[in-house]
PDB file of N, CA and C in Angstrom:
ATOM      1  N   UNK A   1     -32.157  36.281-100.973  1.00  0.00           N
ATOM      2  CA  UNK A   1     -31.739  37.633-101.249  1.00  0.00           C
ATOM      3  C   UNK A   1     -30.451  37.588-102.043  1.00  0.00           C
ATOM      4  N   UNK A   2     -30.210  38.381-103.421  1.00  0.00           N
ATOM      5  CA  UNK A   2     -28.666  38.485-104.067  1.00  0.00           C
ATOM      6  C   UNK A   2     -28.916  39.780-103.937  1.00  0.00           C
ATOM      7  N   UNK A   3     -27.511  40.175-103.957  1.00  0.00           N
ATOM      8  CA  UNK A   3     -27.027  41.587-103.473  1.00  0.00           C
ATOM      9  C   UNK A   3     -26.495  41.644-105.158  1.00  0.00           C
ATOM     10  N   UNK A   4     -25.981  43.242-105.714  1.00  0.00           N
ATOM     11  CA  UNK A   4     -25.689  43.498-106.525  1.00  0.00           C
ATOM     12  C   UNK A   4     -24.378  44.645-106.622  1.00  0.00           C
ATOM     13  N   UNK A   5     -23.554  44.296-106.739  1.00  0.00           N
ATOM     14  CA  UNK A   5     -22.271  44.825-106.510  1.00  0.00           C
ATOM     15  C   UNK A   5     -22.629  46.258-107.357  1.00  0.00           C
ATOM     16  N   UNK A   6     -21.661  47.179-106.554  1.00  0.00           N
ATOM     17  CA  UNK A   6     -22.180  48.916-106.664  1.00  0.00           C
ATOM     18  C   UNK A   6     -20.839  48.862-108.493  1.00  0.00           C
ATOM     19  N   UNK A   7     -21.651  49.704-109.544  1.00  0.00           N
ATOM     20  CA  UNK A   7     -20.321  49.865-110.524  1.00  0.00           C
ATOM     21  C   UNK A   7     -19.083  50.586-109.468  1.00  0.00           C
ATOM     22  N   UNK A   8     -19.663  51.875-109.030  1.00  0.00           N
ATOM     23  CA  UNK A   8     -18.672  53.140-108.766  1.00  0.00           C
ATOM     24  C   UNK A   8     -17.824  52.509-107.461  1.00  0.00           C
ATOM     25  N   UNK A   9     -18.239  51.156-106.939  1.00  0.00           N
ATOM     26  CA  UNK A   9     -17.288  50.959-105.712  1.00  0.00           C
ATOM     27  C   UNK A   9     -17.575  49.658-105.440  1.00  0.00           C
ATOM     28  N   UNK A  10     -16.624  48.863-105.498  1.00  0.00           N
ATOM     29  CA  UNK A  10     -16.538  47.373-105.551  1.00  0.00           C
ATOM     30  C   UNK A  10     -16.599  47.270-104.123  1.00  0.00           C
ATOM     31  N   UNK A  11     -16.683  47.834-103.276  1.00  0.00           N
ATOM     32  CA  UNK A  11     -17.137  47.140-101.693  1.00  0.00           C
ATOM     33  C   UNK A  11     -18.302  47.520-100.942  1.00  0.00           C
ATOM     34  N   UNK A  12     -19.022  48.382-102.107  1.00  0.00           N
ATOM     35  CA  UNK A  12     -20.757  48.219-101.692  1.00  0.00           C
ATOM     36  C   UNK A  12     -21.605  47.550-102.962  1.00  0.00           C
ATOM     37  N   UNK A  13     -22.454  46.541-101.960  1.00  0.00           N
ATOM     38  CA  UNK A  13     -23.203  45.582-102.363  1.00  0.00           C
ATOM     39  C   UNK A  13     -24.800  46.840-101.907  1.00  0.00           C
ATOM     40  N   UNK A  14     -25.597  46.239-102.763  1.00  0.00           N
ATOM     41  CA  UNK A  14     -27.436  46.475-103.117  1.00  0.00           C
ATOM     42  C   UNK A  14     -28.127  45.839-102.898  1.00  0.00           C
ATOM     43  N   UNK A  15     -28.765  45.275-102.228  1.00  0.00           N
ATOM     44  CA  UNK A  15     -30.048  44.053-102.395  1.00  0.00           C
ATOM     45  C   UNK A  15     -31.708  44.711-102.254  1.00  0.00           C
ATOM     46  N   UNK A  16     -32.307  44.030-102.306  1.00  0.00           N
ATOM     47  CA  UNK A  16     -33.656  43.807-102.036  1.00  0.00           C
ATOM     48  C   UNK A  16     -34.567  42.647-101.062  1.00  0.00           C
ATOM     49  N   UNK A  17     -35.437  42.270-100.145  1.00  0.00           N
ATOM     50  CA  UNK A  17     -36.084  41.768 -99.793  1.00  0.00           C
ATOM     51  C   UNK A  17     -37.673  42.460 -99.589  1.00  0.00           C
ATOM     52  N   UNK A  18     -38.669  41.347 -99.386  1.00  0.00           N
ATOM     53  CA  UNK A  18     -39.908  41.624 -99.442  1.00  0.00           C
ATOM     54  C   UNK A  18     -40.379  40.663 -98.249  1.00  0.00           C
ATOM     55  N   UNK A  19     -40.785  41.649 -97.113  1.00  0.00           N
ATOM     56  CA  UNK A  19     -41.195  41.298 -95.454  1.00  0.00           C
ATOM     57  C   UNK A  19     -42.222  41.917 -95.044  1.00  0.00           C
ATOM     58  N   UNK A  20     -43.433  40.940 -95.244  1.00  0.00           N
ATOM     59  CA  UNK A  20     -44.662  41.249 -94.882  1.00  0.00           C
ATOM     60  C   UNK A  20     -45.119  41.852 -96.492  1.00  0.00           C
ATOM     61  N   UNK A  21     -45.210  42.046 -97.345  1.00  0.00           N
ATOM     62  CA  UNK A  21     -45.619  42.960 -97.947  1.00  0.00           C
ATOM     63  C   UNK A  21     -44.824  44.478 -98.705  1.00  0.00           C
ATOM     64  N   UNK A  22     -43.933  44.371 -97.122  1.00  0.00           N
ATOM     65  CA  UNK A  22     -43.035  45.655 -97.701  1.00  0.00           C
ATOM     66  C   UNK A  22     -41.494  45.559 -97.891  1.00  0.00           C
ATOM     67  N   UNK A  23     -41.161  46.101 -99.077  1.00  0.00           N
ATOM     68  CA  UNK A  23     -39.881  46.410 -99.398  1.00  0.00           C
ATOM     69  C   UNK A  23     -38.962  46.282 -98.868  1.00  0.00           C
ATOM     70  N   UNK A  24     -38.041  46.170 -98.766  1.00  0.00           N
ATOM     71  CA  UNK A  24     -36.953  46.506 -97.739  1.00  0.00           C
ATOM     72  C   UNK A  24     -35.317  46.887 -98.508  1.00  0.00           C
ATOM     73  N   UNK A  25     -34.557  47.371 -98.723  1.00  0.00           N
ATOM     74  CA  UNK A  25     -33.291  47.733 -99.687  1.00  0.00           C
ATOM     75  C   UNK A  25     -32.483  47.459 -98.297  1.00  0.00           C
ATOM     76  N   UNK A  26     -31.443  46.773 -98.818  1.00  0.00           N
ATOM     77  CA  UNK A  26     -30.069  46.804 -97.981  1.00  0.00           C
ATOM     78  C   UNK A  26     -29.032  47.209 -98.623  1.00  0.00           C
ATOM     79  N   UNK A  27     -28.196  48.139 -98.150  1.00  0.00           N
ATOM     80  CA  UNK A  27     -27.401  48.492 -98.597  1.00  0.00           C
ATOM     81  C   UNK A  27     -26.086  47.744 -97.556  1.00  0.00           C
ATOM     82  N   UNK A  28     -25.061  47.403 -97.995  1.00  0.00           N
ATOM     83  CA  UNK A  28     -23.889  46.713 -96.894  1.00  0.00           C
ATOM     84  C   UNK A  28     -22.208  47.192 -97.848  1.00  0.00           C
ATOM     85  N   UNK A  29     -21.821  47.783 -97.049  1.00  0.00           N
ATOM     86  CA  UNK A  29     -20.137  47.888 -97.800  1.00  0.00           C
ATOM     87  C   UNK A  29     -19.000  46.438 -96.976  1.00  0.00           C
ATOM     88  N   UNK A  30     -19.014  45.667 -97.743  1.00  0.00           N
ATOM     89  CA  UNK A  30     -18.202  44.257 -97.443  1.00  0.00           C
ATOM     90  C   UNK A  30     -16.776  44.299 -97.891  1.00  0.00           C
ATOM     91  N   UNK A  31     -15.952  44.029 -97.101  1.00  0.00           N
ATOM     92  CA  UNK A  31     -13.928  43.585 -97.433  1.00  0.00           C
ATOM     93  C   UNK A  31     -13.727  42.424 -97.522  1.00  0.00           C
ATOM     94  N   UNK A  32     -13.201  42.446 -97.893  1.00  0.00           N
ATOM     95  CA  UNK A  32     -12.118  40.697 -98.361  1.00  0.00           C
ATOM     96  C   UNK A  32     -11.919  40.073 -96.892  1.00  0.00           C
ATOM     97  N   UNK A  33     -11.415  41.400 -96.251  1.00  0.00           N
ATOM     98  CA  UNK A  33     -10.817  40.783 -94.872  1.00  0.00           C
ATOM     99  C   UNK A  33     -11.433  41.110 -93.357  1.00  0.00           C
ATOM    100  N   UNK A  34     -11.368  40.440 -92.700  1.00  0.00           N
ATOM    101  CA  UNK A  34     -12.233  41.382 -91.206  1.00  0.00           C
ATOM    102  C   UNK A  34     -11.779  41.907 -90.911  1.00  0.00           C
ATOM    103  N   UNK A  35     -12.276  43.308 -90.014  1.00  0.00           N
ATOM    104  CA  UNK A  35     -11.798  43.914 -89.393  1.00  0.00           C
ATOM    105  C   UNK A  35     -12.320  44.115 -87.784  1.00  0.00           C
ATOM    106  N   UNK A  36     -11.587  45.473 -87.616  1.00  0.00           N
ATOM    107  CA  UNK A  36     -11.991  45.321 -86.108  1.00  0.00           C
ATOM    108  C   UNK A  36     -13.590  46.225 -85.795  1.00  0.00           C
ATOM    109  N   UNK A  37     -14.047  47.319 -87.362  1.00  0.00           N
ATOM    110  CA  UNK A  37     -14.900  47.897 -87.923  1.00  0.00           C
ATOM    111  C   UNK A  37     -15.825  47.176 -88.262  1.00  0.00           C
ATOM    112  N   UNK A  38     -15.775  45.849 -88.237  1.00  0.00           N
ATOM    113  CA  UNK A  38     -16.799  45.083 -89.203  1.00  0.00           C
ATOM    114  C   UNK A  38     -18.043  44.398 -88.058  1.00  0.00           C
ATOM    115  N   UNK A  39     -19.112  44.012 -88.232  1.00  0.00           N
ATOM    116  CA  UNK A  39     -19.833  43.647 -87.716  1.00  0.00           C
ATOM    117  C   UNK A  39     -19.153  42.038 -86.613  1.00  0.00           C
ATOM    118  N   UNK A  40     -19.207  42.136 -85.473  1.00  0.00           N
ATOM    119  CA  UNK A  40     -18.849  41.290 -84.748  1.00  0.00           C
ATOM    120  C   UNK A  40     -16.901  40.910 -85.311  1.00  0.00           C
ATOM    121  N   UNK A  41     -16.336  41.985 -85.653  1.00  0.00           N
ATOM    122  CA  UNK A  41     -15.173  42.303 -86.324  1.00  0.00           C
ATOM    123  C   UNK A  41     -14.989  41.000 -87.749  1.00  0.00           C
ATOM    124  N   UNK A  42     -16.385  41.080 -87.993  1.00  0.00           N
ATOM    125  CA  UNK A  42     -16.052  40.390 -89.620  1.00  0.00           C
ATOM    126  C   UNK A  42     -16.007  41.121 -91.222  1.00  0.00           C
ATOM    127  N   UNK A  43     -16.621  41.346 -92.172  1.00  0.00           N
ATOM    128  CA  UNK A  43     -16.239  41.607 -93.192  1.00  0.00           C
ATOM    129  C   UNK A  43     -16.964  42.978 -93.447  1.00  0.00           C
ATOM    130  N   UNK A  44     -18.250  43.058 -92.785  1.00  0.00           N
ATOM    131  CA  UNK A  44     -19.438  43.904 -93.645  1.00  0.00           C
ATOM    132  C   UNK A  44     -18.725  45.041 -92.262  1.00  0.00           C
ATOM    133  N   UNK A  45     -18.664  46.590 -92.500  1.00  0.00           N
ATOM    134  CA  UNK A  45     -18.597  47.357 -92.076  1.00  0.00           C
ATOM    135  C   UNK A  45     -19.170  48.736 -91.812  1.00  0.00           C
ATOM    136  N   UNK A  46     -20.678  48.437 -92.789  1.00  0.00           N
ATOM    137  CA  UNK A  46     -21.776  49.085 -93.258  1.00  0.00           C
ATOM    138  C   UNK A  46     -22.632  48.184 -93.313  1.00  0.00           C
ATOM    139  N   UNK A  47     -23.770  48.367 -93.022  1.00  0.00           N
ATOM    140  CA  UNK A  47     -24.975  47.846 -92.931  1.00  0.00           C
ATOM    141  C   UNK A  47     -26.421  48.599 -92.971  1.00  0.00           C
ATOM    142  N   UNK A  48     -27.066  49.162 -94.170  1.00  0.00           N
ATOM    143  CA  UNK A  48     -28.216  49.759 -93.733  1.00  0.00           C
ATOM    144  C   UNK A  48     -29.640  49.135 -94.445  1.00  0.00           C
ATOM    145  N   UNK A  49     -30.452  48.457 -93.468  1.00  0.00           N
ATOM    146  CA  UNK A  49     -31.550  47.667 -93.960  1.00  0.00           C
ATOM    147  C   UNK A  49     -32.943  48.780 -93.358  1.00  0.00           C
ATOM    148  N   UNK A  50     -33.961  48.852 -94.623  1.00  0.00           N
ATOM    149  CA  UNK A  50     -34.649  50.471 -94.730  1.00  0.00           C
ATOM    150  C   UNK A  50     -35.538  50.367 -95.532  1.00  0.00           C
ATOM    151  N   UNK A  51     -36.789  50.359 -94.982  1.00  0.00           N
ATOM    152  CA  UNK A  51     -37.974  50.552 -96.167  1.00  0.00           C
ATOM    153  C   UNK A  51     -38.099  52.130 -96.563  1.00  0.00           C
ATOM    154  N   UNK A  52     -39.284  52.150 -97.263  1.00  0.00           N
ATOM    155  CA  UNK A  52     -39.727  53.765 -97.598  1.00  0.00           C
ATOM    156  C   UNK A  52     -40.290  54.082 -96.151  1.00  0.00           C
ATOM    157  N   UNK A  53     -40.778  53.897 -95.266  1.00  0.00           N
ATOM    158  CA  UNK A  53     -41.104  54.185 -94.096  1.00  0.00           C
ATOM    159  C   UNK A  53     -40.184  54.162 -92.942  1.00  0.00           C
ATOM    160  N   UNK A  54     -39.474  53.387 -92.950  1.00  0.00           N
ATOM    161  CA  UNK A  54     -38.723  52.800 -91.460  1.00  0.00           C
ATOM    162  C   UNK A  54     -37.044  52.759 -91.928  1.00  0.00           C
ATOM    163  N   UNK A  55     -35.776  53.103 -90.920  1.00  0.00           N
ATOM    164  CA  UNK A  55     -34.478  52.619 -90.805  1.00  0.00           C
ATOM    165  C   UNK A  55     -35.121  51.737 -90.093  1.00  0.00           C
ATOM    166  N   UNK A  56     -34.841  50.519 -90.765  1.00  0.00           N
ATOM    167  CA  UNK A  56     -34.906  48.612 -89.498  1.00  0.00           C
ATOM    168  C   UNK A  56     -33.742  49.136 -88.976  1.00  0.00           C
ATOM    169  N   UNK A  57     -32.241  48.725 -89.675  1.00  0.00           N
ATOM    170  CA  UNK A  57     -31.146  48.225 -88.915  1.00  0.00           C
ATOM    171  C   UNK A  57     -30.461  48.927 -89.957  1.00  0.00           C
ATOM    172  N   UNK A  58     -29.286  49.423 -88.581  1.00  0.00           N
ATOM    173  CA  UNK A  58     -28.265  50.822 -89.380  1.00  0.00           C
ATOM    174  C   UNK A  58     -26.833  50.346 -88.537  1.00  0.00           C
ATOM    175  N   UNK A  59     -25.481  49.889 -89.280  1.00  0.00           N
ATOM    176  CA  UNK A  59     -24.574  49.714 -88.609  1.00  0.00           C
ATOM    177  C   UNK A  59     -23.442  50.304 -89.601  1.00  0.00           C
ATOM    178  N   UNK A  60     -22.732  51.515 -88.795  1.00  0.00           N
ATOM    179  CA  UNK A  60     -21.924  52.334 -89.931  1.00  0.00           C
ATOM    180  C   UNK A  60     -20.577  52.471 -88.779  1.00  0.00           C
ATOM    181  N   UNK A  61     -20.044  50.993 -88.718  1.00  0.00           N
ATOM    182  CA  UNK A  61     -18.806  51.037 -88.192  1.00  0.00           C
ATOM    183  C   UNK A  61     -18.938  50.252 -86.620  1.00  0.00           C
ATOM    184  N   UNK A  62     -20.174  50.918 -86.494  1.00  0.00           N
ATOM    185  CA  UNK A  62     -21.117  50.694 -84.391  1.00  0.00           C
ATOM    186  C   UNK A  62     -22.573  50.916 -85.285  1.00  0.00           C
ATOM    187  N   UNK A  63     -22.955  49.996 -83.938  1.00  0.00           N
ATOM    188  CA  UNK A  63     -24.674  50.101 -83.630  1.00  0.00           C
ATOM    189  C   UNK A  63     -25.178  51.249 -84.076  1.00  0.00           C
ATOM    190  N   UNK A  64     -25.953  52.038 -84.936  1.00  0.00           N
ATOM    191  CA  UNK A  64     -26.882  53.296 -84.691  1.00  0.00           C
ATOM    192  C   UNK A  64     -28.042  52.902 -84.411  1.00  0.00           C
ATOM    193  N   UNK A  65     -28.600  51.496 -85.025  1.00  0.00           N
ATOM    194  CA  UNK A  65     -30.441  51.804 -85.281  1.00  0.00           C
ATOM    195  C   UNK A  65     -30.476  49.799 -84.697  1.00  0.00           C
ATOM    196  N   UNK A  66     -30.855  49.526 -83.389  1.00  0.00           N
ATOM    197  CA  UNK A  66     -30.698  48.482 -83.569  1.00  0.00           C
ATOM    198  C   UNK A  66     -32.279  47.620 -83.339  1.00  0.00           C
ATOM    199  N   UNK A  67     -32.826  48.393 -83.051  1.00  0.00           N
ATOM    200  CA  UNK A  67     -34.735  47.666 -82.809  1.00  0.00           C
ATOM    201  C   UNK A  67     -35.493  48.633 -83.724  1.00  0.00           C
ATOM    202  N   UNK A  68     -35.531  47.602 -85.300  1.00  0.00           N
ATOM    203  CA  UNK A  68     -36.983  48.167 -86.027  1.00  0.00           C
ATOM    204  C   UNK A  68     -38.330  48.379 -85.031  1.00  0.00           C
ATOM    205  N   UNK A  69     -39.175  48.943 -86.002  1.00  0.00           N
ATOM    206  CA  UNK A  69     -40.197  49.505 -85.249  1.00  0.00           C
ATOM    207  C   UNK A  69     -41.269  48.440 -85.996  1.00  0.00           C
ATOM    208  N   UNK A  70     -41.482  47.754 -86.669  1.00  0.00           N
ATOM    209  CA  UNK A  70     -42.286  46.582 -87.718  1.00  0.00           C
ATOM    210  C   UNK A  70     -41.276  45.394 -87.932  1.00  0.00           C
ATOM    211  N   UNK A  71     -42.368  44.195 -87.818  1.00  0.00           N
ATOM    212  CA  UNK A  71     -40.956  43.460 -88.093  1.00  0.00           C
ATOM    213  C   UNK A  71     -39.927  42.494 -87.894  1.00  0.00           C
ATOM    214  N   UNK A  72     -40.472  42.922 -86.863  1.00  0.00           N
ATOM    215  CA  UNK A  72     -38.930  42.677 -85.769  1.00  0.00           C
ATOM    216  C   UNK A  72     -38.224  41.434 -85.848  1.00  0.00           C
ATOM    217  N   UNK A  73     -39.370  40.536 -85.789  1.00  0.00           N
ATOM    218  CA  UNK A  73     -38.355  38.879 -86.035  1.00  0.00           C
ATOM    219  C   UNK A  73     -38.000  38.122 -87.417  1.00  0.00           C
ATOM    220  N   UNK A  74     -38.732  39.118 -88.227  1.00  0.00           N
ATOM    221  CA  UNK A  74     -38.608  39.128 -89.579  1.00  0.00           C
ATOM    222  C   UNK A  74     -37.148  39.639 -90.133  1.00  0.00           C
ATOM    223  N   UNK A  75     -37.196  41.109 -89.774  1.00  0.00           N
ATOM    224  CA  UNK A  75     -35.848  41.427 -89.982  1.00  0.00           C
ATOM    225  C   UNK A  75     -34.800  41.053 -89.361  1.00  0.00           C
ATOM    226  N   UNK A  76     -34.825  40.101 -88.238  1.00  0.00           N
ATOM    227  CA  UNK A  76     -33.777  39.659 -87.533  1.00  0.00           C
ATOM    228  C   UNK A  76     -33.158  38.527 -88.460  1.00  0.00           C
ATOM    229  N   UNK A  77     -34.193  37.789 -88.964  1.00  0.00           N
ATOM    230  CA  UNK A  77     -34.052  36.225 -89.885  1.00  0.00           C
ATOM    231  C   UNK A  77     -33.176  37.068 -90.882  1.00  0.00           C
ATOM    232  N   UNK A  78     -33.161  38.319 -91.511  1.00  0.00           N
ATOM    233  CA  UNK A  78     -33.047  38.244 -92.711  1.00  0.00           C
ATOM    234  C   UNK A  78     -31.571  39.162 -92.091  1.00  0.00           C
ATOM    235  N   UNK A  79     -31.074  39.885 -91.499  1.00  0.00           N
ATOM    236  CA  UNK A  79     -29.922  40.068 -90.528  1.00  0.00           C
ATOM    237  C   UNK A  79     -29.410  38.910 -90.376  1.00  0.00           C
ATOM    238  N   UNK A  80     -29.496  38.076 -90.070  1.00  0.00           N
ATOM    239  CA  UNK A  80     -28.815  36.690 -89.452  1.00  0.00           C
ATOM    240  C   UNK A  80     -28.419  36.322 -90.918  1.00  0.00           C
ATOM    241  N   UNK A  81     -29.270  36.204 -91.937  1.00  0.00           N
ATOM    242  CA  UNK A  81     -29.297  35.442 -93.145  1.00  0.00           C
ATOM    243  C   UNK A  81     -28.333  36.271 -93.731  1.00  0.00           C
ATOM    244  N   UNK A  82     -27.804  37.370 -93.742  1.00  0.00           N
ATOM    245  CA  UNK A  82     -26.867  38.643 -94.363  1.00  0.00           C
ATOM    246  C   UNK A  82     -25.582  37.523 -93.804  1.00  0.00           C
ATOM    247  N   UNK A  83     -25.877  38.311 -92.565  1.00  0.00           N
ATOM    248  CA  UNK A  83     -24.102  37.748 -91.751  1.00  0.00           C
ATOM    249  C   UNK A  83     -23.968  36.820 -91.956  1.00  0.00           C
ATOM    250  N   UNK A  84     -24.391  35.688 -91.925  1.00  0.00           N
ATOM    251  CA  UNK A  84     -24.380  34.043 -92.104  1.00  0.00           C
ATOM    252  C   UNK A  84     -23.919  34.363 -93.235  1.00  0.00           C
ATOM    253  N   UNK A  85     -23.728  34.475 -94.481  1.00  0.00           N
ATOM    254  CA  UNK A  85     -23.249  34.611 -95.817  1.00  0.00           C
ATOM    255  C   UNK A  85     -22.516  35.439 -96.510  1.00  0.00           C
ATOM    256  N   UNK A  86     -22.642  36.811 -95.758  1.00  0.00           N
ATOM    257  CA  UNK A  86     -21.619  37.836 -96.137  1.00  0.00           C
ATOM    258  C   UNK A  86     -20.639  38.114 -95.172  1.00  0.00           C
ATOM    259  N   UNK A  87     -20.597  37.724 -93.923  1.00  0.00           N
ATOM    260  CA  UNK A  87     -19.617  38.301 -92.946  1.00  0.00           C
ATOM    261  C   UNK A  87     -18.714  37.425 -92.595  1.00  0.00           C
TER     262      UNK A  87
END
């Protein structure tokens, strides 16, 4: 997965993945530095991974959306694979 840095705001990143068949867009707003906002207080402080059908995984500061409904160990690999590299 490469993410694609936003023009209008240098601390949201874009990506794409393809799980099972379907789409998936992540959107993640990432800092230089951790915080206490950030996922497990590391960098990413936004997190929204989302097909045309389904919110998988929604983290906008805290937990909102944390068990997709399709998926499930699929989108976990590719969650793990985010943080492992961006956080």
């Amino acid at each position: 997965m490469t993410f694609k840095q936003a023009k209008d705001n240098k601390h949201w990143y874009i990506g794409k993945a393809t799980i099972n068949g379907e789409e998936y867009t992540v959107n993640m707003m990432r800092f230089e530095k951790p915080s206490d906002f950030g996922i497990a207080e590391g960098r990413i402080s936004k997190l929204y991974i989302f097909s045309k059908t389904e919110e998988a995984l929604w983290y906008d500061r805290e937990w909102v959306r944390t068990t997709p409904k399709n998926n499930t160990k699929e989108i976990q690999k590719l969650y793990e694979e985010i943080i492992k590299e961006w956080n």
